[in-house]
Protein backbone atom coordinates (compact mmCIF):
# COMPACT_ATOMS: atom_id res chain seq x y z
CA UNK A 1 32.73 -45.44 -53.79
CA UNK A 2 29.62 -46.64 -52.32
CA UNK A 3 28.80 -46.07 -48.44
CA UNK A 4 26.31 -47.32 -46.37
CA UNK A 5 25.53 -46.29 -42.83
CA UNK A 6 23.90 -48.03 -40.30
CA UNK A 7 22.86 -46.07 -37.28
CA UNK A 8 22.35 -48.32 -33.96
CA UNK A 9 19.29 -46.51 -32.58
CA UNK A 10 17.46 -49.20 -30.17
CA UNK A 11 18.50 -48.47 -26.78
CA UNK A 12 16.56 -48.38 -23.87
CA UNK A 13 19.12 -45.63 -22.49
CA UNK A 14 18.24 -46.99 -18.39
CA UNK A 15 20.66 -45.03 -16.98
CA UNK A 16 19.53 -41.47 -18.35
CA UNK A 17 16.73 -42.60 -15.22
CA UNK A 18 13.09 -41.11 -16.51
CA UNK A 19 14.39 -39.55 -19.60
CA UNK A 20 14.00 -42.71 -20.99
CA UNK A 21 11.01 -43.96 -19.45
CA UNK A 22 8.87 -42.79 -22.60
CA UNK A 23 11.45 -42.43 -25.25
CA UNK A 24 14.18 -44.16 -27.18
CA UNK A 25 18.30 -42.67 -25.81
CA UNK A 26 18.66 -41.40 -29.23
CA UNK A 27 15.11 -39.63 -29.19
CA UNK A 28 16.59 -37.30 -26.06
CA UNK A 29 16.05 -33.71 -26.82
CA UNK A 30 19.59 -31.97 -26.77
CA UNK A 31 20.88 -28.52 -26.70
CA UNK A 32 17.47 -26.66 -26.72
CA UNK A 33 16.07 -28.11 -30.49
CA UNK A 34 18.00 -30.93 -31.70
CA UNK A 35 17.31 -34.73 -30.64
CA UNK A 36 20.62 -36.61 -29.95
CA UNK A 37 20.56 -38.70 -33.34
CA UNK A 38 20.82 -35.38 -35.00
CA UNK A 39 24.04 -35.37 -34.59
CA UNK A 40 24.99 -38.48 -35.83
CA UNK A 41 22.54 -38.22 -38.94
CA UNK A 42 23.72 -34.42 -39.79
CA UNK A 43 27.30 -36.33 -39.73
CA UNK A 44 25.85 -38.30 -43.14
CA UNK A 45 24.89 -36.30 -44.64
CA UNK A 46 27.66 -33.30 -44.13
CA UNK A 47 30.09 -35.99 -45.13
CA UNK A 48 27.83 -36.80 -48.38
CA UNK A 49 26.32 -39.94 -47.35
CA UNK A 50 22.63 -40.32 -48.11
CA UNK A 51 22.01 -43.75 -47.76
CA UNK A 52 21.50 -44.15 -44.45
CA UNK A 53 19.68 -47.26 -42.57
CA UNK A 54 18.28 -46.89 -38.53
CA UNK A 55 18.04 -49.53 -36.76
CA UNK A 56 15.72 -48.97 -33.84
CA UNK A 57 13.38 -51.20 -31.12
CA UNK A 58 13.01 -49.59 -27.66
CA UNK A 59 10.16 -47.29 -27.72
CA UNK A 60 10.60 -46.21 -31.76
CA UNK A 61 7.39 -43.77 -31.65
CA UNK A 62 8.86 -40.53 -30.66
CA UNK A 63 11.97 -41.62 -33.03
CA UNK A 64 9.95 -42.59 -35.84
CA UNK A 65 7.79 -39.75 -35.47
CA UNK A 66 10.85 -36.90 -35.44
CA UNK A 67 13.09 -38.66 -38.82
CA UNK A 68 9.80 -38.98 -40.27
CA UNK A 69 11.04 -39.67 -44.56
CA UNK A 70 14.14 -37.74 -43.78
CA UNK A 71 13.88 -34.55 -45.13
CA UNK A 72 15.10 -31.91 -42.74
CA UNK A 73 18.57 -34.00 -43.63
CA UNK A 74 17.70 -34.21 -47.33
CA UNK A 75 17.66 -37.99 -46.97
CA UNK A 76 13.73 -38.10 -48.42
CA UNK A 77 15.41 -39.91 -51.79
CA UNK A 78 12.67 -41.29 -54.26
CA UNK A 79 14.81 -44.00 -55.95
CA UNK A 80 18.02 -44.74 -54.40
CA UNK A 81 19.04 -44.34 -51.37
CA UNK A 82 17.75 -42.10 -48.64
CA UNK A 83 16.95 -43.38 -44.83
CA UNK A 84 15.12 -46.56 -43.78
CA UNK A 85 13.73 -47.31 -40.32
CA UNK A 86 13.57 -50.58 -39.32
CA UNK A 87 12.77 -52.39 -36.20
CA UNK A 88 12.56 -56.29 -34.98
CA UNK A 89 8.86 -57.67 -35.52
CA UNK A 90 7.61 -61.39 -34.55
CA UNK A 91 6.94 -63.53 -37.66
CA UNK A 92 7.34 -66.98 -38.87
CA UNK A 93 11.42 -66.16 -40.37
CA UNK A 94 14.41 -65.70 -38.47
CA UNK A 95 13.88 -62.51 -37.14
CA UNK A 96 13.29 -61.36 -33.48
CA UNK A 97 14.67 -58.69 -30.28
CA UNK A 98 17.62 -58.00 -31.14
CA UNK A 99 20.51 -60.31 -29.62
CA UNK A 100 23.29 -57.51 -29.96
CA UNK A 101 24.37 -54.86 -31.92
CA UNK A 102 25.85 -57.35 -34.53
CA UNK A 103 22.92 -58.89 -34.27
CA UNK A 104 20.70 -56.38 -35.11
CA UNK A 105 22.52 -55.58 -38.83
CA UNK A 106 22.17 -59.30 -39.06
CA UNK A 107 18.75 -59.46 -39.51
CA UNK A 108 18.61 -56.80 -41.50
CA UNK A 109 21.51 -57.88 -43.95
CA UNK A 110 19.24 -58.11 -47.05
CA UNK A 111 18.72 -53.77 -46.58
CA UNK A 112 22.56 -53.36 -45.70
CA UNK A 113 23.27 -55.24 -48.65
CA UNK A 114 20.95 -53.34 -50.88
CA UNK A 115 22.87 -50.91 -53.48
CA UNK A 116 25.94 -53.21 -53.16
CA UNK A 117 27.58 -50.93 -51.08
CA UNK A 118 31.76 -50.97 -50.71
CA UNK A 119 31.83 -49.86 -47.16
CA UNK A 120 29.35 -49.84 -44.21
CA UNK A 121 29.61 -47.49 -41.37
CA UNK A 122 28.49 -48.70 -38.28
CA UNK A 123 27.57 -46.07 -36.10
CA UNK A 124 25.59 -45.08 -32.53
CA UNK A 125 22.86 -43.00 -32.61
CA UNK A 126 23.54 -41.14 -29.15
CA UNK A 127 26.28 -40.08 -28.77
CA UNK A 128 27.07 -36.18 -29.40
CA UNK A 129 30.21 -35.07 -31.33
CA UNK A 130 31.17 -33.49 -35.38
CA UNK A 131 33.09 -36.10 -37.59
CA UNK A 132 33.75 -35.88 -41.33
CA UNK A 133 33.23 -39.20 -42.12
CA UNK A 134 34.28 -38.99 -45.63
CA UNK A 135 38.04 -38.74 -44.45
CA UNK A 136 37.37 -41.50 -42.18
CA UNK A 137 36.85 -43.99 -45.65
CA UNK A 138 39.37 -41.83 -46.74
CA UNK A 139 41.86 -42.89 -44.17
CA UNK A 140 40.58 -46.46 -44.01
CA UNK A 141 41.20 -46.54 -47.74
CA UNK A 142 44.99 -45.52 -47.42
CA UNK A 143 45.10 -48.42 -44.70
CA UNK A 144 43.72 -50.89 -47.00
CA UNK A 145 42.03 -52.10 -44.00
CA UNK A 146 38.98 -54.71 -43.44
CA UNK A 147 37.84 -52.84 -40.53
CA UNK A 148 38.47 -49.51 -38.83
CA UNK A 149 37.74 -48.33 -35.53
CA UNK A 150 37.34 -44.51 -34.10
CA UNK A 151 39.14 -43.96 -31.26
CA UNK A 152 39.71 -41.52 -28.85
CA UNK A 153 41.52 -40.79 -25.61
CA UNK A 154 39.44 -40.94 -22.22
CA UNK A 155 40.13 -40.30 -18.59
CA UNK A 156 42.07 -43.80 -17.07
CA UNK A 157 39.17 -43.43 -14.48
CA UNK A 158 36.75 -43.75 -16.89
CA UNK A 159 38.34 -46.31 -19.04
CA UNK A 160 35.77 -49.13 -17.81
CA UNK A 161 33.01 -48.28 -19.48
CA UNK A 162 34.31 -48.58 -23.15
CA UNK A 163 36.03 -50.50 -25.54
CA UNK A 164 39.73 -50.39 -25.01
CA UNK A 165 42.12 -50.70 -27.36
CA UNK A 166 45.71 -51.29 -28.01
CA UNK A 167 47.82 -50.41 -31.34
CA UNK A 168 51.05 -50.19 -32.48
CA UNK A 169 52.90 -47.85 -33.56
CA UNK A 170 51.22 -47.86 -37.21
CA UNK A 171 47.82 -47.52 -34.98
CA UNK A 172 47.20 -51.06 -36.24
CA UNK A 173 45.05 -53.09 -33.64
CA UNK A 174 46.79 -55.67 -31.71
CA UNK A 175 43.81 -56.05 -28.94
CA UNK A 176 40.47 -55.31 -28.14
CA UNK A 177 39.22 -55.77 -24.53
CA UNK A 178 35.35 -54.73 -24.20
CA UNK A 179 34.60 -52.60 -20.72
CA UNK A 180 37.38 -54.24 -18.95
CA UNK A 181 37.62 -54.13 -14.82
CA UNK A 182 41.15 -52.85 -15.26
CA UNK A 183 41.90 -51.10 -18.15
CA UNK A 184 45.31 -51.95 -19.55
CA UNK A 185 45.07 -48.33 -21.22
CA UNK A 186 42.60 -45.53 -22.15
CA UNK A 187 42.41 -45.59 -25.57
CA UNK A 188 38.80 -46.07 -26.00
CA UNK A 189 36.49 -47.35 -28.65
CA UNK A 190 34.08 -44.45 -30.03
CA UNK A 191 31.57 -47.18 -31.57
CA UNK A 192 31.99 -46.21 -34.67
CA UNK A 193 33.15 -48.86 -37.10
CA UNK A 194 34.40 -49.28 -40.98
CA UNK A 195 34.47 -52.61 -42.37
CA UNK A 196 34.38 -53.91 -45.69
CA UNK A 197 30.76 -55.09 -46.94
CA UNK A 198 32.40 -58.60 -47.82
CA UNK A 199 34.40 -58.83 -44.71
CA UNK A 200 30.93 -57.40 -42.33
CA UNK A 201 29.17 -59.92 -44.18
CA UNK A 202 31.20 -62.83 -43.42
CA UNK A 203 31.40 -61.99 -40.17
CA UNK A 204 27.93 -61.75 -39.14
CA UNK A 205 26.91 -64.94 -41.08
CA UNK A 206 29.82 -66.94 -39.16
CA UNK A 207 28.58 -65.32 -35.78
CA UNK A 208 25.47 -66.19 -36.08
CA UNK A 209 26.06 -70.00 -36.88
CA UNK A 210 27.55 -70.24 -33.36
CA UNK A 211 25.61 -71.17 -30.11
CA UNK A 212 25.74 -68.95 -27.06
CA UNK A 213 26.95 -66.36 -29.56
CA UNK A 214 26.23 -62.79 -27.43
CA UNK A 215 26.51 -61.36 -31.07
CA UNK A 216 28.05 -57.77 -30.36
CA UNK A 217 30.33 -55.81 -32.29
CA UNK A 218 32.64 -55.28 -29.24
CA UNK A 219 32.25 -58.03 -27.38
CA UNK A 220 32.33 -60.84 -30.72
CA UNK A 221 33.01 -59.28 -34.01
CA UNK A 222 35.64 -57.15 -33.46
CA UNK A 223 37.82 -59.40 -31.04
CA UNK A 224 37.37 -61.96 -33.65
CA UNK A 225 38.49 -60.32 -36.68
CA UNK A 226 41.46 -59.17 -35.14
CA UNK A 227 42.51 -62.41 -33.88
CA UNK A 228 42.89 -63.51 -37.81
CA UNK A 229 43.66 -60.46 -39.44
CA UNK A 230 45.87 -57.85 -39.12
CA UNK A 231 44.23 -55.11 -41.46
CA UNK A 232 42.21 -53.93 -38.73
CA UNK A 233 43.22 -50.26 -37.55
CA UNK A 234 42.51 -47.52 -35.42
CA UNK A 235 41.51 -44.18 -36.75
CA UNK A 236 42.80 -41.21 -33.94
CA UNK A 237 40.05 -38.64 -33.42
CA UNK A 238 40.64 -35.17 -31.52
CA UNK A 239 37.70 -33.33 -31.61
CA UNK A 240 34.87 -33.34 -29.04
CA UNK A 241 32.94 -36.50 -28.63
CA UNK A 242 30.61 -37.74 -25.45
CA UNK A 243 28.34 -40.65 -24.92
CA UNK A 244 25.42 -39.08 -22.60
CA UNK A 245 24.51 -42.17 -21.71
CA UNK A 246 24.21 -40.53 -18.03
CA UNK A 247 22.35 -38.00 -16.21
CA UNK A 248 25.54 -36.61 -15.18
CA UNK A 249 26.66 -36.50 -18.35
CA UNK A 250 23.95 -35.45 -20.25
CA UNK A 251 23.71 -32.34 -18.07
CA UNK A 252 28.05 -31.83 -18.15
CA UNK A 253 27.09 -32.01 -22.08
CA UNK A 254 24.76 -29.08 -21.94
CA UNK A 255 27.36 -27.16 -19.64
CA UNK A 256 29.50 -27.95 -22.06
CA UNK A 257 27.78 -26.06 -24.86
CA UNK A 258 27.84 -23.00 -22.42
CA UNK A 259 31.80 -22.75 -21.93
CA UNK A 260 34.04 -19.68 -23.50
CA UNK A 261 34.52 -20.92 -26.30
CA UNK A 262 32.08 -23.50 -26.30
CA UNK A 263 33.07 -27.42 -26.74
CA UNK A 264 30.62 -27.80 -29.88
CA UNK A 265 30.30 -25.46 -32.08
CA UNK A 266 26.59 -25.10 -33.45
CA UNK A 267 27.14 -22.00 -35.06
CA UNK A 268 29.55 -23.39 -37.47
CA UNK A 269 27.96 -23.13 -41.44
CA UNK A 270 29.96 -25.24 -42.45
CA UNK A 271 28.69 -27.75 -40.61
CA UNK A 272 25.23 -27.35 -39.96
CA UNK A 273 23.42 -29.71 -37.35
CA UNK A 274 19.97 -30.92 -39.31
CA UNK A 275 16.83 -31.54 -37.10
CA UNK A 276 12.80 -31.49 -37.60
CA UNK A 277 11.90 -28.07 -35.87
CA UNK A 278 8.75 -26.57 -34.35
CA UNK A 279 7.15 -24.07 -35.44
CA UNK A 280 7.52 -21.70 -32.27
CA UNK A 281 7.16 -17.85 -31.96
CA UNK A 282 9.63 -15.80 -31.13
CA UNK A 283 11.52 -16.07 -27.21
CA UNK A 284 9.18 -13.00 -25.04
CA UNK A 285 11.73 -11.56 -22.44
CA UNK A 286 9.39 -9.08 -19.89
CA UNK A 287 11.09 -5.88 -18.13
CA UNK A 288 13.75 -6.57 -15.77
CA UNK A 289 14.26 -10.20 -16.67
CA UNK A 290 18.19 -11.28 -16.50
CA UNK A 291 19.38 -14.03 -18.56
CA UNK A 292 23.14 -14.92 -18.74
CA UNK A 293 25.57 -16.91 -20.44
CA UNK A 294 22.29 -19.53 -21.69
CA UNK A 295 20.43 -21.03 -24.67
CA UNK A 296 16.93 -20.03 -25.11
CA UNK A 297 14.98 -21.37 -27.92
CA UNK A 298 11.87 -20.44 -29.72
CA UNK A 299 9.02 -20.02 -27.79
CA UNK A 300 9.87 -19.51 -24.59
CA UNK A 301 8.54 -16.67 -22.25
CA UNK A 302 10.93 -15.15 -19.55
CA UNK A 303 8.67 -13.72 -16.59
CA UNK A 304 9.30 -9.82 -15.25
CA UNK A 305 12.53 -10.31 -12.73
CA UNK A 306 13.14 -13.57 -13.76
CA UNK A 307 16.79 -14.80 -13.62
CA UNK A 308 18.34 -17.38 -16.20
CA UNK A 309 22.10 -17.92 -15.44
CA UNK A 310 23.65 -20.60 -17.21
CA UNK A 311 20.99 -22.82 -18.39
CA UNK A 312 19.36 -24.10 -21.52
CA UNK A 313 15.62 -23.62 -22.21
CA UNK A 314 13.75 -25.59 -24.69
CA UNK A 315 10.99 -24.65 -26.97
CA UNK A 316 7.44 -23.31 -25.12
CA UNK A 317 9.32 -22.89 -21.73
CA UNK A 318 8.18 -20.57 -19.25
CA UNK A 319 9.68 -18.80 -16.15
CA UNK A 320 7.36 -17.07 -14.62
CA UNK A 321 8.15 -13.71 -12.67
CA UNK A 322 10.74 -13.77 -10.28
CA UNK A 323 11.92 -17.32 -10.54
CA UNK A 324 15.70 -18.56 -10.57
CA UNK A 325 17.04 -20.62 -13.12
CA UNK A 326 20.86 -21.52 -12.44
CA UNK A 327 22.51 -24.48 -14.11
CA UNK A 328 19.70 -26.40 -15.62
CA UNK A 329 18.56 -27.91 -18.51
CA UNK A 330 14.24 -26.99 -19.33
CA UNK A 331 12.89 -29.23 -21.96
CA UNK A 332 10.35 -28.02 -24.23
CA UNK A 333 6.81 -26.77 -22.96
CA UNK A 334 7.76 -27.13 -19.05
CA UNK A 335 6.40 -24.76 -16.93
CA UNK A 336 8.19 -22.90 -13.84
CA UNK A 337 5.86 -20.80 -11.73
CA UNK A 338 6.28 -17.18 -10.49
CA UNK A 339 8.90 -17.92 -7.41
CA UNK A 340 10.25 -21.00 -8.17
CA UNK A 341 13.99 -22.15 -8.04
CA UNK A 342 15.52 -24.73 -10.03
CA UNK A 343 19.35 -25.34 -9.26
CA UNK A 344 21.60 -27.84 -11.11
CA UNK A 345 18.52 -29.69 -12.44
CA UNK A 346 17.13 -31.44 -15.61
CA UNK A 347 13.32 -30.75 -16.16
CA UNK A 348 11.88 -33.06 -18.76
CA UNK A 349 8.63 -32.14 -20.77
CA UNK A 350 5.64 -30.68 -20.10
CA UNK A 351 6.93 -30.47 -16.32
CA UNK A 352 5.03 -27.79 -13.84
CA UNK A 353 7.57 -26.58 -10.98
CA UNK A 354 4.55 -24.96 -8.93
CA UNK A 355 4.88 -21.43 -6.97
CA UNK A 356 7.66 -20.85 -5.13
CA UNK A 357 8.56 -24.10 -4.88
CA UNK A 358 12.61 -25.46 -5.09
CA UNK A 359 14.09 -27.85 -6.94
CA UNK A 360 18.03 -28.99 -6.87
CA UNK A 361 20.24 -27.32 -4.86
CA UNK A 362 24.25 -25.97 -5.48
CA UNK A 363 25.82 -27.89 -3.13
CA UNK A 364 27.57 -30.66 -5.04
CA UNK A 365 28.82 -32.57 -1.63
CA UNK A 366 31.05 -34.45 -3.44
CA UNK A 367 28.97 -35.43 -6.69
CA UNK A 368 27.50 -33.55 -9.16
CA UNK A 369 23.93 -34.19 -7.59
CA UNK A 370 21.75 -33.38 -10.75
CA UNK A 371 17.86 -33.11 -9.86
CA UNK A 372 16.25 -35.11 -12.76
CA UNK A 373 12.10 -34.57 -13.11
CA UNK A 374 10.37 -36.72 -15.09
CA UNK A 375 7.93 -35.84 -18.46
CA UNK A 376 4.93 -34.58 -17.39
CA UNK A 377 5.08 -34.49 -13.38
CA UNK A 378 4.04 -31.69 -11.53
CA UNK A 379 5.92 -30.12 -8.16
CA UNK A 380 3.32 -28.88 -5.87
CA UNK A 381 3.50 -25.37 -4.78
CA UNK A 382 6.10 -24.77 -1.89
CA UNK A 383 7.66 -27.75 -2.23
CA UNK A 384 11.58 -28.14 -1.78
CA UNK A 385 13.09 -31.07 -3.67
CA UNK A 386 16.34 -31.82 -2.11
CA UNK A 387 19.66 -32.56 -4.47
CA UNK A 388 20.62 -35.51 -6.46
CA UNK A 389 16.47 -36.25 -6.38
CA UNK A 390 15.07 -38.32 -9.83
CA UNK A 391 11.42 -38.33 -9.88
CA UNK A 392 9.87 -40.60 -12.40
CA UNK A 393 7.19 -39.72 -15.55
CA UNK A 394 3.59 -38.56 -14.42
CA UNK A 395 4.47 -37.85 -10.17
CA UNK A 396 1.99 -35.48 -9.16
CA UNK A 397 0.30 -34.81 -5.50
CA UNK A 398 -0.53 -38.89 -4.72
CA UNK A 399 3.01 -39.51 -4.78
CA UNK A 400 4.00 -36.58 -2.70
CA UNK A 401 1.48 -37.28 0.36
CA UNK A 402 3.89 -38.99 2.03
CA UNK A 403 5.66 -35.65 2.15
CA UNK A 404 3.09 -33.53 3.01
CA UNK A 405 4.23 -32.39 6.64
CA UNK A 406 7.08 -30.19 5.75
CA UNK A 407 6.68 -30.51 2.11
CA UNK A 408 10.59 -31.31 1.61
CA UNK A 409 11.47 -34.45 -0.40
CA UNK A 410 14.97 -35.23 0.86
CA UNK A 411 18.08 -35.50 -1.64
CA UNK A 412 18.98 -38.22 -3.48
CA UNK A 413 15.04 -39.62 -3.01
CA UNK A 414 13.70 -41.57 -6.01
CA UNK A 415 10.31 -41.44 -6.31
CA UNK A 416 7.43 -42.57 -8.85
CA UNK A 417 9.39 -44.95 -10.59
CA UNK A 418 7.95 -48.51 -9.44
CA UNK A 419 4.71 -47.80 -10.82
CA UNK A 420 5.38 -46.11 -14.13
CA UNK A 421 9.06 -47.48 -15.22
């Protein structure tokens, strides 16, 4: 049985706001040392499949630079298969930007079809959940289907912003409706697709003969191939699966990792979660310091009197003495001085929160409010920065003269993003 996976890693990821300004969705550092696409690649190669393709085009750098050949995952293979990074280039053939997702395999059909694989996984590169994909074939197999879709149940409320699907009783697919208005149900598409290689094929040739073709898996291929087949099934998954494709849910991810037990487990052996990691001393915790219920990774440096409570620190962090930590997510190397207060925030990299200055608050008011800071900015000392706040890559004191008088930047202000987005 040969299996080939394609991982959909181009997005630009807009609505993760400046987490995204510098990097590629799937290049988002997650859960203190992992990179979202960790979890999709560790899913290869735990279910034995090494030959894995990545597709990629916004911003590749920090993407390219973390898979590297592959080996953390074992997927550095000399002769056959192994991974493959590809991304659109301008030349004289028919290749370009990607159209669509079904687009992008398209013009890279002569490396899917490559090793004359059987079966092709299509899959997203950020979205965070554990899947055996082996009895996924397995199951798709037994169907003797052309295609097969993961599915899972979502709240009705949220139904919109996925795929939606409808079955019958053998959880054969009767309809497909792509982020409807009103969802008829809230069985939702996980993006994660089985087909045939003879059947994908066909498909993608015949989709890309048409004009005006918006050449998407869920918007074209999918609605198509069930409109003239009826081998195409859904495949019911139960475990724990998110798409942080939001600030708000990036950081209810993260939370998520800190529940009793917690929603992911990354301590499981059996399953081990592969990533490229730093080499990084070990975590310094000074006298009188009190951390609780968090993640702390290699590297980091926990002031005298500090207080961590229910956060997730990155590699290199520091928090300085006497500054407050509560419900936040540090990415690696940021830097909170002695004093400071970060509340129900995401710091990105290489971030300075100066002395005694605040950042997020508790109050929700309604929302979840999450304080996003973007790579590299710096908070001036004594500053407050008010809830629900997302402050672009780079801000530093030009941007905050307006604010100078009484040094607060009100909530839900979004600032240094015109310039530098």
């Amino acid at each position: 049985m040969r299996v080939k996976a394609i991982i959909l890693a181009g997005g630009k990821g807009t609505r993760l706001g400046s987490l995204t300004i510098k990097r590629a969705k799937p290049a988002v550092p997650f859960a203190g040392k992992y990179r979202i696409i960790d979890f999709t690649l560790s899913n290869c190669v735990n279910s034995n499949i090494f030959d894995v393709l990545i597709l990629t085009q916004y911003r590749p750098h920090s993407l390219n630079d973390h898979i590297g050949k592959g080996r953390p995952w074992d997927l550095d293979r000399t002769f056959t298969g192994g991974v493959q990074l590809l991304q659109p280039y301008k030349g004289s053939f028919d290749t370009d930007w990607y159209a669509g997702t079904a687009d992008a395999v398209t013009q890279n059909l002569n490396f899917v079809r490559s090793g004359q694989p059987e079966y092709v996984l299509i899959l997203s590169g950020d979205h965070i959940y554990q899947m055996d994909y082996d009895l996924l074939i397995q199951y798709h197999r037994e169907k003797r289907a052309e295609c097969t879709v993961c599915t899972i149940r979502v709240p009705l409320d949220e139904a919109s912003r996925f795929g939606i699907i409808d079955v019958d009783e053998d959880y054969r697919v009767k309809e497909f409706i792509e982020k409807p208005a009103d969802p008829p149900g809230n069985l939702a598409s996980m993006g994660v697709y089985v087909f045939n290689y003879n059947t994908l094929e066909r498909l993608l040739v015949e989709d890309q003969r048409k004009d005006g073709t918006e050449s998407d898996f869920g918007k074209t291929i999918l609605p198509k191939l069930i409109e003239e087949t009826n081998d195409v099934y859904a495949y019911p998954y139960g475990g724990y699966w998110i798409d942080v494709g939001t600030i708000e849910a990036y950081w209810e991810a993260h939370m998520d990792l800190l529940q009793t037990p917690p929603s992911l487990n990354l301590n499981d052996r059996t399953w081990v979660i592969h990533t490229r990691s730093e080499e990084r001393p070990p975590v310094r915790i000074e006298s009188s310091a009190q951390i609780t219920n968090s993640l702390i990774t290699d590297g980091a440096v926990i002031g005298e009197g500090a207080v961590i409570e229910n956060s997730v620190l990155s590699p290199g962090v520091y928090v300085g003495p006497h500054a407050v930590v509560r419900d936040s997510v540090i990415l690696n190397d940021a830097y909170i001085e002695a004093g400071a207060h970060v509340e129900r925030a995401i710091i990105d990299k290489i971030v300075v929160i100066g002395h005694k200055a605040t950042v997020g608050s508790s109050q929700t008011m309604g929302d979840l409010n999450i304080t996003a800071i973007g790579k590299n900015s710096k908070i001036p000392a004594g500053y407050t920065i008010g809830a629900g706040c997302l402050l672009g890559t780079d801000v530093g004191d030009e941007d905050f003269k307006p604010y100078a008088a009484d040094r607060i930047v009100p909530s839900h202000t979004k600032l240094g993003y015109k310039s530098r987005s």
